[in-house]
C-alpha atoms as a PDB file:
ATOM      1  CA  UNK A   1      83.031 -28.928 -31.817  1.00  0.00           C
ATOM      2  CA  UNK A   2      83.261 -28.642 -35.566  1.00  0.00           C
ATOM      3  CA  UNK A   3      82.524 -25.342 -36.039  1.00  0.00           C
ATOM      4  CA  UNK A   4      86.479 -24.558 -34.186  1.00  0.00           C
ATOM      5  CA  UNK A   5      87.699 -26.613 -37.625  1.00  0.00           C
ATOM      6  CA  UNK A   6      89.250 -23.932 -40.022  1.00  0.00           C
ATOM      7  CA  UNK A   7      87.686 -23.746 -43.244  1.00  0.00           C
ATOM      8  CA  UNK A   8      84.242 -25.899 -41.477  1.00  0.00           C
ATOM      9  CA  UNK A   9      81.947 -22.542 -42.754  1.00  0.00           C
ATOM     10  CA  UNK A  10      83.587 -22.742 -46.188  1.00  0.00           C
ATOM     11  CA  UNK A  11      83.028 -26.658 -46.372  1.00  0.00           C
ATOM     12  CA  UNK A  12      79.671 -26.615 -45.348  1.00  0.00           C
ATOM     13  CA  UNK A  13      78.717 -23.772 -47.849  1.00  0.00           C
ATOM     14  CA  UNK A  14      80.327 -25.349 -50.463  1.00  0.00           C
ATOM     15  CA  UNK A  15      78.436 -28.171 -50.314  1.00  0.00           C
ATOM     16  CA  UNK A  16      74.819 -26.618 -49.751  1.00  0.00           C
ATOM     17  CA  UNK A  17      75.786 -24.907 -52.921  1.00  0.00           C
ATOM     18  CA  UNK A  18      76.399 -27.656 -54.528  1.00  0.00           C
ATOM     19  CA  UNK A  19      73.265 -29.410 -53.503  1.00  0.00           C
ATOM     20  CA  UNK A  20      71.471 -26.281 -54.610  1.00  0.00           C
ATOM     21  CA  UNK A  21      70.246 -25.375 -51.029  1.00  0.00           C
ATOM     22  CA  UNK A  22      69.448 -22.168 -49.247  1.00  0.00           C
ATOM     23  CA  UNK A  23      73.007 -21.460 -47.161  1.00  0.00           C
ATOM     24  CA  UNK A  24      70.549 -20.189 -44.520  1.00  0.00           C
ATOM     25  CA  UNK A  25      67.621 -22.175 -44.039  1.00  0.00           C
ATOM     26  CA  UNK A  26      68.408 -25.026 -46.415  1.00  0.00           C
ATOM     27  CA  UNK A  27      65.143 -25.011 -48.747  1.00  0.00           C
ATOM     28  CA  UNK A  28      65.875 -25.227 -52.675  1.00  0.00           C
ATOM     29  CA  UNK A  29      67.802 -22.064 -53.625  1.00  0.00           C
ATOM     30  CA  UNK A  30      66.304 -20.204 -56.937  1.00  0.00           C
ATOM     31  CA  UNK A  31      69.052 -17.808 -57.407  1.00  0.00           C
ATOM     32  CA  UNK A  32      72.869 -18.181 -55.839  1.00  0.00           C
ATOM     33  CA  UNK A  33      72.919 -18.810 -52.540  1.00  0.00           C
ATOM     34  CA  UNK A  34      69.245 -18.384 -50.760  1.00  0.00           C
ATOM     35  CA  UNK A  35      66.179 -19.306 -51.428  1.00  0.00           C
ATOM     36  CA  UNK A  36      63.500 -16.501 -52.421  1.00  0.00           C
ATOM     37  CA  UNK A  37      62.411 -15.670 -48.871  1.00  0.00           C
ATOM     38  CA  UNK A  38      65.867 -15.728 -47.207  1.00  0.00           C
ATOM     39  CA  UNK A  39      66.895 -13.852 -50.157  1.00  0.00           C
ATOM     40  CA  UNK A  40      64.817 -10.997 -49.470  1.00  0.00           C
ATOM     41  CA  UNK A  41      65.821 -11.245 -45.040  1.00  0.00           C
ATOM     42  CA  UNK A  42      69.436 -10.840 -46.904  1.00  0.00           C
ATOM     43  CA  UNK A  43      68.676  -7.828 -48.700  1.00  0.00           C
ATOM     44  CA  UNK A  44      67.383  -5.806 -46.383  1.00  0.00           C
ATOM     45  CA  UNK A  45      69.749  -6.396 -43.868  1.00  0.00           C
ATOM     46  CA  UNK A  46      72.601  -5.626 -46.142  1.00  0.00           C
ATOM     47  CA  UNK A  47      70.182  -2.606 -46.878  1.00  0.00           C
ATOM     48  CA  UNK A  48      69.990  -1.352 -42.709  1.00  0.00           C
ATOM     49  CA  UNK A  49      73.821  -2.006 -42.318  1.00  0.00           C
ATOM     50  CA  UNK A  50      74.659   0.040 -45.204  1.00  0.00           C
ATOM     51  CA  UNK A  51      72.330   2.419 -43.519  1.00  0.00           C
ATOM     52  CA  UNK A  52      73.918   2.177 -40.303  1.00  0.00           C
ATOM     53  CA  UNK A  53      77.679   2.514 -41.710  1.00  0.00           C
ATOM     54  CA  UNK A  54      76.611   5.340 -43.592  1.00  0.00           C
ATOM     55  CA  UNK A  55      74.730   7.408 -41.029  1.00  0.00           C
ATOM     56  CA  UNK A  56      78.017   6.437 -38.990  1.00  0.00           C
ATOM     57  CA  UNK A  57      80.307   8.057 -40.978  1.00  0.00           C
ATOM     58  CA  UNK A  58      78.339  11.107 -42.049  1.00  0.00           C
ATOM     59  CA  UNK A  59      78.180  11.766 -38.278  1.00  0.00           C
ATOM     60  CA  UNK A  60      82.173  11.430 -37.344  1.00  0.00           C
ATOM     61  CA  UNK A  61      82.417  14.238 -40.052  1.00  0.00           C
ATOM     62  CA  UNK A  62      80.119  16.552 -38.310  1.00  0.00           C
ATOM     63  CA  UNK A  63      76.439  15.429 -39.791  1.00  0.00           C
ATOM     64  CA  UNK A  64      76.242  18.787 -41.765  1.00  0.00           C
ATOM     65  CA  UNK A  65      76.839  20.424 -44.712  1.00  0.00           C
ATOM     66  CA  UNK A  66      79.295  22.482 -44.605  1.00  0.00           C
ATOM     67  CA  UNK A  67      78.222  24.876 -47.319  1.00  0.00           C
ATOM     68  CA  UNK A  68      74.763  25.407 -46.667  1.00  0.00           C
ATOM     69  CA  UNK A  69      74.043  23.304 -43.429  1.00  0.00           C
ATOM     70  CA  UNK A  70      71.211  20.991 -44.628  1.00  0.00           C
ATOM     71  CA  UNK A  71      71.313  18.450 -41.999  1.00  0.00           C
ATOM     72  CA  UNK A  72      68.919  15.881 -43.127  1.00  0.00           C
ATOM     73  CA  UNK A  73      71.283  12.524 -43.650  1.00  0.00           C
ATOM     74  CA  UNK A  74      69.047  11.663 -46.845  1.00  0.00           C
ATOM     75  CA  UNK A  75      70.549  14.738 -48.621  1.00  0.00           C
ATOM     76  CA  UNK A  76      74.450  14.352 -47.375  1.00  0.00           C
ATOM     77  CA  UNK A  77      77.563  13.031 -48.918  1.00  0.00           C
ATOM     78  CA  UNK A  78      81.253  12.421 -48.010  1.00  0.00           C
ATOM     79  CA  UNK A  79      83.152  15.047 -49.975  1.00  0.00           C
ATOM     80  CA  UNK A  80      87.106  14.539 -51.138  1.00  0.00           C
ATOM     81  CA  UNK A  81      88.008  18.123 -49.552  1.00  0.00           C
ATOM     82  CA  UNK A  82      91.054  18.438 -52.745  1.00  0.00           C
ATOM     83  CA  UNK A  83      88.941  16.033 -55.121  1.00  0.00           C
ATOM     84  CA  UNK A  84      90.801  13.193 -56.624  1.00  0.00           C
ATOM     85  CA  UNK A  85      88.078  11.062 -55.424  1.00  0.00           C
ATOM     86  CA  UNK A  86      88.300   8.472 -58.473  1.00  0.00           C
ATOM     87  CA  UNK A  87      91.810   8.462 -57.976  1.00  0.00           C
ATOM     88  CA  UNK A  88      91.650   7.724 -54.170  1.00  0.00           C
ATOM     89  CA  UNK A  89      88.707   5.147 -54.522  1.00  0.00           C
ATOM     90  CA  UNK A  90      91.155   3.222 -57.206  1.00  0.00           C
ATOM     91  CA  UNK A  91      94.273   3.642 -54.782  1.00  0.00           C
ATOM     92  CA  UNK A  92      92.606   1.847 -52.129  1.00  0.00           C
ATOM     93  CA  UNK A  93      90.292  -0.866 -53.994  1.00  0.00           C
ATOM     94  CA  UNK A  94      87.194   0.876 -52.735  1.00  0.00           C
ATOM     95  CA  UNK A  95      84.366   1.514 -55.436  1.00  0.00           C
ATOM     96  CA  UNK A  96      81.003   0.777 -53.995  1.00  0.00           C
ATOM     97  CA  UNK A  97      79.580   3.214 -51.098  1.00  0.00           C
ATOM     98  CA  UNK A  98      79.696   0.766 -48.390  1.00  0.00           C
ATOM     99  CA  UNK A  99      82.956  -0.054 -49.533  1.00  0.00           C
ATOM    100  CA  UNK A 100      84.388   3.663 -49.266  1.00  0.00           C
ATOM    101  CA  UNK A 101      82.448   3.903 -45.949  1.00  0.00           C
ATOM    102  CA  UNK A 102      83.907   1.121 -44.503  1.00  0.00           C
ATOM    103  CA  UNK A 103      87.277   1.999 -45.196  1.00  0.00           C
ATOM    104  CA  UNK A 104      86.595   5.536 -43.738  1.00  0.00           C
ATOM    105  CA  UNK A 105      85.873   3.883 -40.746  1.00  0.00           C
ATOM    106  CA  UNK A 106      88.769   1.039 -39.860  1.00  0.00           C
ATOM    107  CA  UNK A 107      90.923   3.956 -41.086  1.00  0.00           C
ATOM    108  CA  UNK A 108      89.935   6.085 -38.344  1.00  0.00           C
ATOM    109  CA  UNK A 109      87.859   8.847 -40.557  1.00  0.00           C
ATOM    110  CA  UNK A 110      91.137  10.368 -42.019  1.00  0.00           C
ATOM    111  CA  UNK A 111      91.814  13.695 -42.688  1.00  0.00           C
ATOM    112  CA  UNK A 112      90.608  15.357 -46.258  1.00  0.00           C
ATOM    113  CA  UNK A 113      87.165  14.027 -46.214  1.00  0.00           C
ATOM    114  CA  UNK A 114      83.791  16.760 -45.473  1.00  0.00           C
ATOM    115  CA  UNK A 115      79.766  16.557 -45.527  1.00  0.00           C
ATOM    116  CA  UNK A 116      78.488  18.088 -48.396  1.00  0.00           C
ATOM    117  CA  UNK A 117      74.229  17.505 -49.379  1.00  0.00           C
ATOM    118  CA  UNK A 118      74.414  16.382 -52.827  1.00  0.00           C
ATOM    119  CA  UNK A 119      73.940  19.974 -54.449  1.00  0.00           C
ATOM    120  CA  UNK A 120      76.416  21.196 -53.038  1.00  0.00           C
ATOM    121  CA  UNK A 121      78.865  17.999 -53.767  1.00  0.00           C
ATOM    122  CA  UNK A 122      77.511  18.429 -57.427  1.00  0.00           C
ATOM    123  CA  UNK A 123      77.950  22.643 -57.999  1.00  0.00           C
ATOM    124  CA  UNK A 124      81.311  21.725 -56.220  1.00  0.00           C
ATOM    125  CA  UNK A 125      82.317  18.921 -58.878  1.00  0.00           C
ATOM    126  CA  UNK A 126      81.081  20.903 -62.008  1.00  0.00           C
ATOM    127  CA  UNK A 127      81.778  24.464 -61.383  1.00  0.00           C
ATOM    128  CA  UNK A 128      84.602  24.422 -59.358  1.00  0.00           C
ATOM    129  CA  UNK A 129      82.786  25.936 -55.744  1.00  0.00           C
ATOM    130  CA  UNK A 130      79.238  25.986 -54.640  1.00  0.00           C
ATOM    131  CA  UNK A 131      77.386  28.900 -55.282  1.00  0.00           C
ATOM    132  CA  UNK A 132      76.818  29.253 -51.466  1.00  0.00           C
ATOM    133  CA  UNK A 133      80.517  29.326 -51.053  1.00  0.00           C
ATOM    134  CA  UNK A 134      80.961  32.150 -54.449  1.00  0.00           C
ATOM    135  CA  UNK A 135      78.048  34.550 -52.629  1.00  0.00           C
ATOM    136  CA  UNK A 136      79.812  34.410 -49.079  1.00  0.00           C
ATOM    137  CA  UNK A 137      82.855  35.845 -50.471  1.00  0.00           C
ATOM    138  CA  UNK A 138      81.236  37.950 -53.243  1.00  0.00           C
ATOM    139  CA  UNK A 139      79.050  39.023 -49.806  1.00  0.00           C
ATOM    140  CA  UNK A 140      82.533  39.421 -47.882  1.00  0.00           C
ATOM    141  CA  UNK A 141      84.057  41.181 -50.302  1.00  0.00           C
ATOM    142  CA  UNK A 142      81.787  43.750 -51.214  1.00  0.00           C
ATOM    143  CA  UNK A 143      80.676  44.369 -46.972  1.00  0.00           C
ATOM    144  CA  UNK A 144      83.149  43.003 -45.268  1.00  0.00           C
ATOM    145  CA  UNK A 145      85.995  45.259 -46.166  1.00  0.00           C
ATOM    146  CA  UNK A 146      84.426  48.320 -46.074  1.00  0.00           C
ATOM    147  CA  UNK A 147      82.401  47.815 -43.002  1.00  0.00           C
ATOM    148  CA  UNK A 148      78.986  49.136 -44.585  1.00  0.00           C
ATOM    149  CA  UNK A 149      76.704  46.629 -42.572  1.00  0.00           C
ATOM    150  CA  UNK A 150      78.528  48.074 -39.081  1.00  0.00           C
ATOM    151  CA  UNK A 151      78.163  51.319 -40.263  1.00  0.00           C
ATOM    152  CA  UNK A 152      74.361  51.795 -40.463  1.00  0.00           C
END
C-alpha cells in the first residue's frame, strides 16, 4: 500500500499544490491549500478543536475562577500563578492559545498555572491583585482578628 511509504502524504501534497488543487477534495484551490468550501470545513474544525483543547485544559485546573468563582468557560483564562507569562511562552516556543494549551496538556498540566475569568486575569496583570483578592484581606483584617462577626 502506498500510503505505508514515508514521506507518500508529503509527496502527494506537494504535488496537488503544485497543480493548484484543493489538498482535500481536489477542485481548483483559490487561496493556499483548499478550495473555498473545504476552506471554510477547515476553519471551523480548527475552530471546535481549539474549543475542545481549551475547555480541556480550563477543566484539569479546576473550571473556576479562583478569585471570584465565575464558572462560565467563555469568561476563563489560564493564569501564570508568579507571572512571567511572556517569558515562559518564549522559553518554550509557544505563542498562540492553542499552542500554550497544547503544551499544557502533553506536559501533564504542570504546576504554576490557575483559572482566572478575564477581569480578574486583567486587575491581576495591572494592579498587582484583584480587587476581590484586596477586599478579602482588607475584610480579614479588619473582622477576622478581632472576632466582631462571632461576637454579635
Amino acid at each position: 500500500m502506498p500510503t505505508n511509504r514515508p514521506g507518500y502524504f508529503r509527496e502527494r501534497y506537494a504535488k496537488l499544490r503544485a497543480a493548484k488543487l484543493c489538498i482535500r477534495c481536489r477542485d481548483k484551490a483559490v487561496t493556499g491549500n483548499y478550495c473555498e468550501k473545504c476552506r471554510g470545513l477547515e476553519k471551523e474544525r480548527d475552530r471546535v478543536g481549539h474549543r475542545k483543547l481549551r475547555n480541556l485544559v480550563l477543566e484539569a485546573y479546576g473550571g473556576v475562577c479562583l478569585c471570584c468563582g465565575e464558572n462560565d468557560l467563555r469568561f476563563l483564562t489560564i493564569d501564570h500563578i508568579d507571572g512571567g507569562g511572556v517569558q515562559q511562552r518564549k522559553s518554550v516556543g509557544r505563542s498562540s492559545g492553542s499552542d500554550f494549551f497544547r503544551w499544557l496538556k502533553l506536559s501533564g498540566f504542570p504546576d504554576g498555572f490557575q483559572v482566572l475569568c478575564v477581569n480578574c486575569n486583567v486587575a491581576k496583570f495591572w494592579g498587582g491583585e484583584c480587587p476581590h483578592q484586596a477586599a478579602k484581606r482588607d475584610h480579614d483584617k479588619l473582622f477576622g482578628v478581632f472576632g466582631l462577626l462571632g461576637a454579635v
